[in-house]
Protein backbone atom coordinates (compact mmCIF):
# COMPACT_ATOMS: atom_id res chain seq x y z
CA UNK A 1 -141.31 7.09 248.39
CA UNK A 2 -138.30 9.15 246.84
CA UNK A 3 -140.24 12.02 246.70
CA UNK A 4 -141.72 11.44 250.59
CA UNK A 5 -137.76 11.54 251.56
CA UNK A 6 -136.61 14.92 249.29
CA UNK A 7 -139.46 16.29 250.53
CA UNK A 8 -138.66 15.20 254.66
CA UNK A 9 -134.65 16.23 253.45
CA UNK A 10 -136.11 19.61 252.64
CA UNK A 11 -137.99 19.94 255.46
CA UNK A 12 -134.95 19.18 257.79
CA UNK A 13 -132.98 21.18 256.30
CA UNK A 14 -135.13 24.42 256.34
CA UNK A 15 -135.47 23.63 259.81
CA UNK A 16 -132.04 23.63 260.90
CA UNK A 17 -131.25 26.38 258.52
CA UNK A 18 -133.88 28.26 260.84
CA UNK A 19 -132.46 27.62 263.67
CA UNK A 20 -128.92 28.60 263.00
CA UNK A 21 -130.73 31.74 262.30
CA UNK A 22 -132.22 32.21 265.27
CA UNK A 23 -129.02 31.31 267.09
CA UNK A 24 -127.57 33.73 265.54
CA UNK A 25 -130.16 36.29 265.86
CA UNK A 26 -129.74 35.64 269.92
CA UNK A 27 -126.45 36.95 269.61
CA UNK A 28 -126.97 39.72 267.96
CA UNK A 29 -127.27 42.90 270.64
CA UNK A 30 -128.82 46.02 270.02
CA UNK A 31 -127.02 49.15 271.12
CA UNK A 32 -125.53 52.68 270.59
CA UNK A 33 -121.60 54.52 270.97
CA UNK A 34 -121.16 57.04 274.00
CA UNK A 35 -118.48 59.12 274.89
CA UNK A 36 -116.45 60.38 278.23
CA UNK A 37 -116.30 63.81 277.56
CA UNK A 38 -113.45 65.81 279.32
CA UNK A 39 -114.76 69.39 279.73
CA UNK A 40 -112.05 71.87 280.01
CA UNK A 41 -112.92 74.74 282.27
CA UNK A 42 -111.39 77.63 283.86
CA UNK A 43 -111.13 77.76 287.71
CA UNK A 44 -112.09 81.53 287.77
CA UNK A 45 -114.87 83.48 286.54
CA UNK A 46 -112.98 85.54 283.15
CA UNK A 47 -114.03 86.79 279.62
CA UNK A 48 -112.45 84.85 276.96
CA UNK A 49 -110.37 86.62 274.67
CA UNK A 50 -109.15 84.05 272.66
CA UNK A 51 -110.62 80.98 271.00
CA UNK A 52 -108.23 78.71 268.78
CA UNK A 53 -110.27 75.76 268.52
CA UNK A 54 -114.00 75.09 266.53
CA UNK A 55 -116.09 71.61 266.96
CA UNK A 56 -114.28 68.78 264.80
CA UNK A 57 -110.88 70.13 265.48
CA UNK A 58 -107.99 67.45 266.49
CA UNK A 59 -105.12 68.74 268.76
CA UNK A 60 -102.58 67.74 270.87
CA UNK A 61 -102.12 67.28 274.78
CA UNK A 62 -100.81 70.61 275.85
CA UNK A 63 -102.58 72.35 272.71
CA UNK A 64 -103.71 75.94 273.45
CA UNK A 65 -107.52 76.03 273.33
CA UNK A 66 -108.82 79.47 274.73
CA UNK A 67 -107.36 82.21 276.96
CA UNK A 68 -108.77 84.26 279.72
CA UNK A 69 -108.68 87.81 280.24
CA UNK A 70 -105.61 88.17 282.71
CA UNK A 71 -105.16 91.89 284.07
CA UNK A 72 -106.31 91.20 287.25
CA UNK A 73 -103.82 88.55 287.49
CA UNK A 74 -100.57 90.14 286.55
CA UNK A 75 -101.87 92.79 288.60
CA UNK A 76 -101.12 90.56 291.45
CA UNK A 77 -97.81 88.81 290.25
CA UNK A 78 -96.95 92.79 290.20
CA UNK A 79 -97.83 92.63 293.88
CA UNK A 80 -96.08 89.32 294.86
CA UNK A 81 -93.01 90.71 293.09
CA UNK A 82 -92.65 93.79 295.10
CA UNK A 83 -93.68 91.96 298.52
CA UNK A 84 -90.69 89.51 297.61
CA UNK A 85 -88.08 92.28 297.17
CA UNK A 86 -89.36 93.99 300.04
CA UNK A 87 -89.40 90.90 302.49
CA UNK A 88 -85.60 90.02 300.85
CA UNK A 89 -83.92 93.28 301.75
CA UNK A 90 -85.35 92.59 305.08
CA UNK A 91 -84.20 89.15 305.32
CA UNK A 92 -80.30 90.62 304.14
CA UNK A 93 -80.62 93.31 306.42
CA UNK A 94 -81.99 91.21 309.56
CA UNK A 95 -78.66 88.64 308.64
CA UNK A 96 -76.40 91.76 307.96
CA UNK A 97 -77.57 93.48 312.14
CA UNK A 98 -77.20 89.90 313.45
CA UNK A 99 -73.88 89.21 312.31
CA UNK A 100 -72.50 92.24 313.53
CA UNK A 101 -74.32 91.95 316.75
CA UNK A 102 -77.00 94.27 316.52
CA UNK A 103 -80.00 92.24 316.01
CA UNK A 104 -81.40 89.06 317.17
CA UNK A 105 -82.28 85.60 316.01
CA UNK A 106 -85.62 86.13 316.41
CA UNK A 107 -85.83 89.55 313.85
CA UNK A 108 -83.60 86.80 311.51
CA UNK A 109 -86.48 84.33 311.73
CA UNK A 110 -89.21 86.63 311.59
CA UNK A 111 -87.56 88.29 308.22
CA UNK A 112 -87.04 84.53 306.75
CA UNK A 113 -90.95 83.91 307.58
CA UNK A 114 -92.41 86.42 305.73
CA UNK A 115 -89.71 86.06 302.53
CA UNK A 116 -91.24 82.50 302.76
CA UNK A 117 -94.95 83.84 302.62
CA UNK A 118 -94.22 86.50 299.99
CA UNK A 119 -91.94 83.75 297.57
CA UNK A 120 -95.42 81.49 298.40
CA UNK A 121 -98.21 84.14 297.83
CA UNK A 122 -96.01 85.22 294.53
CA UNK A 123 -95.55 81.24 293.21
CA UNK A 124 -99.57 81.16 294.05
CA UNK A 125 -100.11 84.58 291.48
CA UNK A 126 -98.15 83.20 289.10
CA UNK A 127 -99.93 80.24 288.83
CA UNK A 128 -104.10 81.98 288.48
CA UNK A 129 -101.82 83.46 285.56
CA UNK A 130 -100.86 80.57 283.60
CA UNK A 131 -104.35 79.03 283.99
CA UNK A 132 -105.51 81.96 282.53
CA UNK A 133 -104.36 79.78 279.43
CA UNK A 134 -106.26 76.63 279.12
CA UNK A 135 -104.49 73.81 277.39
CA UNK A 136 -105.42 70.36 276.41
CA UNK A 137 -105.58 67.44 278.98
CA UNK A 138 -105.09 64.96 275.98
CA UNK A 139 -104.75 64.38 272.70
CA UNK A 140 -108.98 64.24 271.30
CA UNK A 141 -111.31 65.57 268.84
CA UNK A 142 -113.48 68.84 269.57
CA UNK A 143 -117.20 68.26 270.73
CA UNK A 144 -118.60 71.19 271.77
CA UNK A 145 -117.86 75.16 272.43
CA UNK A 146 -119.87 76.68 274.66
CA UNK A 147 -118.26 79.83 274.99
CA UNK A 148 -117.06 83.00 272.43
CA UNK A 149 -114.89 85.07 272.68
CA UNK A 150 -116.30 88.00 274.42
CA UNK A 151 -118.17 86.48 276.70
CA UNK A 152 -117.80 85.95 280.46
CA UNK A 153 -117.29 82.65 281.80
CA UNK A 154 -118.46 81.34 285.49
CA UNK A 155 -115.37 79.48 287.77
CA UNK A 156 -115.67 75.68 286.92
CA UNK A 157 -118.30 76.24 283.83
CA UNK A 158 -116.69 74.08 280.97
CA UNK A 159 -115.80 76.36 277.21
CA UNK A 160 -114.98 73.09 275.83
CA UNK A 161 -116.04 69.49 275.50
CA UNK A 162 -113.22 67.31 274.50
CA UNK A 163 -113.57 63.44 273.41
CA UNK A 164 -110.05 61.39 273.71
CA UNK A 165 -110.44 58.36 271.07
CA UNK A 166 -110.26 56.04 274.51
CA UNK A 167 -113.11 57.79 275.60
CA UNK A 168 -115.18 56.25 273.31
CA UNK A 169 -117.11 53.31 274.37
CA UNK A 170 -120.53 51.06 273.04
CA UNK A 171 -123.28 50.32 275.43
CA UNK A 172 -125.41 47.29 274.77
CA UNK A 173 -127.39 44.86 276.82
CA UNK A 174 -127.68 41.25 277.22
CA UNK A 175 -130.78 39.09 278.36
CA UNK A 176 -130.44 37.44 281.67
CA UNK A 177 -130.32 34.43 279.88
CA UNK A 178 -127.27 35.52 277.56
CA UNK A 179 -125.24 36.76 280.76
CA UNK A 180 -123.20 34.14 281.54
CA UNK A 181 -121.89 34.39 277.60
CA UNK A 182 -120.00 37.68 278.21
CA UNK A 183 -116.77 37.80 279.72
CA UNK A 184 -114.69 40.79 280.94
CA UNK A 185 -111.86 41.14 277.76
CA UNK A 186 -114.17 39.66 275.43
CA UNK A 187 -113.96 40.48 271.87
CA UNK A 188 -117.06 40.91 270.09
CA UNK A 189 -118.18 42.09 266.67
CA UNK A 190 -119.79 45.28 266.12
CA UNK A 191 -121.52 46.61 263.31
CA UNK A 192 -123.89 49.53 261.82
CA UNK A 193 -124.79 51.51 258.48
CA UNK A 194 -122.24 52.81 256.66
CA UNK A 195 -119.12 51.11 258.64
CA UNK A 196 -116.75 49.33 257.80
CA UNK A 197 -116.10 45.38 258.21
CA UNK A 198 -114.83 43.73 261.05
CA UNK A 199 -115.01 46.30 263.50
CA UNK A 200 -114.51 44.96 267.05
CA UNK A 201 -114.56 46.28 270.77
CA UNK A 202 -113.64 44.74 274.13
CA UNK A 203 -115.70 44.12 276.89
CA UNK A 204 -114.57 46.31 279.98
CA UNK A 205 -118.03 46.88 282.02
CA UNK A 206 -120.69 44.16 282.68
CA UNK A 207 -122.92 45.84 285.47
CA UNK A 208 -124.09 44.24 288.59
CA UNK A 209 -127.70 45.37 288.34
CA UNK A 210 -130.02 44.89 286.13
CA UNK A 211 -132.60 47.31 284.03
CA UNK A 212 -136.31 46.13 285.05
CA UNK A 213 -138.77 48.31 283.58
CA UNK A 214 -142.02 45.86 284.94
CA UNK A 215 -142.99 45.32 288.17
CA UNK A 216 -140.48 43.41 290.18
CA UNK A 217 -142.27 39.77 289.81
CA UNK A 218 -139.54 36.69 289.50
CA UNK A 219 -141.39 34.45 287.59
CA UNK A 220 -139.63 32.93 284.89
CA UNK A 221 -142.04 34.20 282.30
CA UNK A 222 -140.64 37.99 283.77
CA UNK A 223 -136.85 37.01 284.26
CA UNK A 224 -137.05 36.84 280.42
CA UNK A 225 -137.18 40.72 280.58
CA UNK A 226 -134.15 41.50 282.85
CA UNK A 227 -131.28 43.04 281.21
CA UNK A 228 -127.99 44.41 282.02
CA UNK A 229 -125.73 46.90 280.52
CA UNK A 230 -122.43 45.97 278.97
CA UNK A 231 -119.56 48.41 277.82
CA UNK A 232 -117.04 47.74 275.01
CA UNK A 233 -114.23 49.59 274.01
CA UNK A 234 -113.26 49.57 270.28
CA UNK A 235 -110.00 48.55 268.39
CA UNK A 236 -110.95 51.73 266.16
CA UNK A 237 -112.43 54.22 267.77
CA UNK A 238 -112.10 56.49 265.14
CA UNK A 239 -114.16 54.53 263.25
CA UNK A 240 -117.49 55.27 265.30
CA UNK A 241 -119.24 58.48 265.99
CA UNK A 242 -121.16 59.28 269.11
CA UNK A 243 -124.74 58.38 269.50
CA UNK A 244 -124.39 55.90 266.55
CA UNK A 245 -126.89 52.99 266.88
CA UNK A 246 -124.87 49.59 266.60
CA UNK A 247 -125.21 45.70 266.36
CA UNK A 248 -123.17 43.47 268.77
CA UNK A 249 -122.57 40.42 268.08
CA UNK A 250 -121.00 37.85 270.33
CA UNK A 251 -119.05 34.89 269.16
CA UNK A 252 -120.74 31.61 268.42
CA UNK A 253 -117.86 29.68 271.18
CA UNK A 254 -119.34 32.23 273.80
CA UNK A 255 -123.15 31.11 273.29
């Protein structure tokens, strides 16, 4: 009879030992690290003369990364310069006739428009010149470079692909039947080869749709197969790297 009862113990307790593993199996979420990119781009076509960044480099918000060729540029400040001078004297000289009763208001006004339009069409030179030098938005790490020096870049075609640490984010998805479980601000675990313990990231996207790869049929045997996509922030977003394959786990008081 002692023996009938170890043997019943044993039986319970592999049982129950199963199903905490199952539970916890449920809450484990398959899924991989993606990244917001900020491309930096010129808003002219130019040949790059400079480069001062490769892939993996860290810099700083306002961090030179590449310059433009810029002749045709000062070449127009040169321009706006002159047109300003010019439209001043004519300004002075309209107030100078006016004051001494030999011009009118309306020369005056005239004068002042066009010193407007040539301190404008100077201030507008002067700016296609400094964005001839592209600087960082923010502080990040170096993706990509898809430009040398030497070659001639298109207007709005990005040289660089820049990753901010916040830009980093996991994407994972829940069962239908697990939704309810995730909360926006969550915590949850996250884990994968080679990193290091206790890693978390908080839940900032649950999305309204869901992914359906079968035929739309609503029977409970095909809800089952609805998922939806849920994005995390991590603590440490240093820690991950982009395209990583991860484990989420969600907290046994949010089962």
């Amino acid at each position: 009879m002692r023996t009938r009862l170890v043997g019943l113990a044993a039986v319970v307790l592999a049982a129950l030992a199963l199903a905490a593993c199952d539970d916890r199996n449920d809450r484990e979420l398959q899924g991989w690290v993606e990244a917001d990119l900020v491309f930096v781009s010129p808003d002219e076509q130019g040949r790059v003369e400079v480069l001062k960044v490769r892939e993996g480099d860290q810099v700083k918000k306002g961090e030179l990364l590449f310059t433009l060729d810029d002749d045709l540029q000062k070449a127009d400040v040169a321009v706006g310069q002159a047109a300003v001078s010019t439209a001043q004297q004519n300004f002075d000289r309209a107030e100078v006739l006016l004051k001494s009763k030999s011009g009118t208001q309306k020369t005056l006004d005239d004068t002042w428009a066009a010193l407007r339009q040539a301190r404008a069409n100077l201030a507008w030179s002067k700016t296609r010149l400094a964005r001839r030098r592209a600087v960082s938005p923010a502080d990040g790490t170096v993706q990509e470079v898809y430009y040398r020096p030497g070659e001639t870049v298109p207007p709005g075609r990005p040289v660089i692909a820049l990753l901010p640490p916040g830009n980093l984010k996991i994407r994972f998805f829940t069962p239908e039947t697990l939704l309810p479980a995730v909360k926006y601000g969550q915590t949850v675990q996250v884990s994968c080869d080679g990193c290091e313990k206790d890693l978390t990231a908080k839940v900032t996207f649950i999305a309204k749709s869901a992914e359906y790869t079968p035929p739309v049929i609503y029977s409970r045997e095909e809800r089952a197969k609805l998922v939806f996509m849920i994005e995390a922030r991590p603590a440490q977003p240093e820690k991950f790297r982009v395209g990583q394959p991860v484990t989420v786990t969600l907290s046994e008081q949010s089962k």
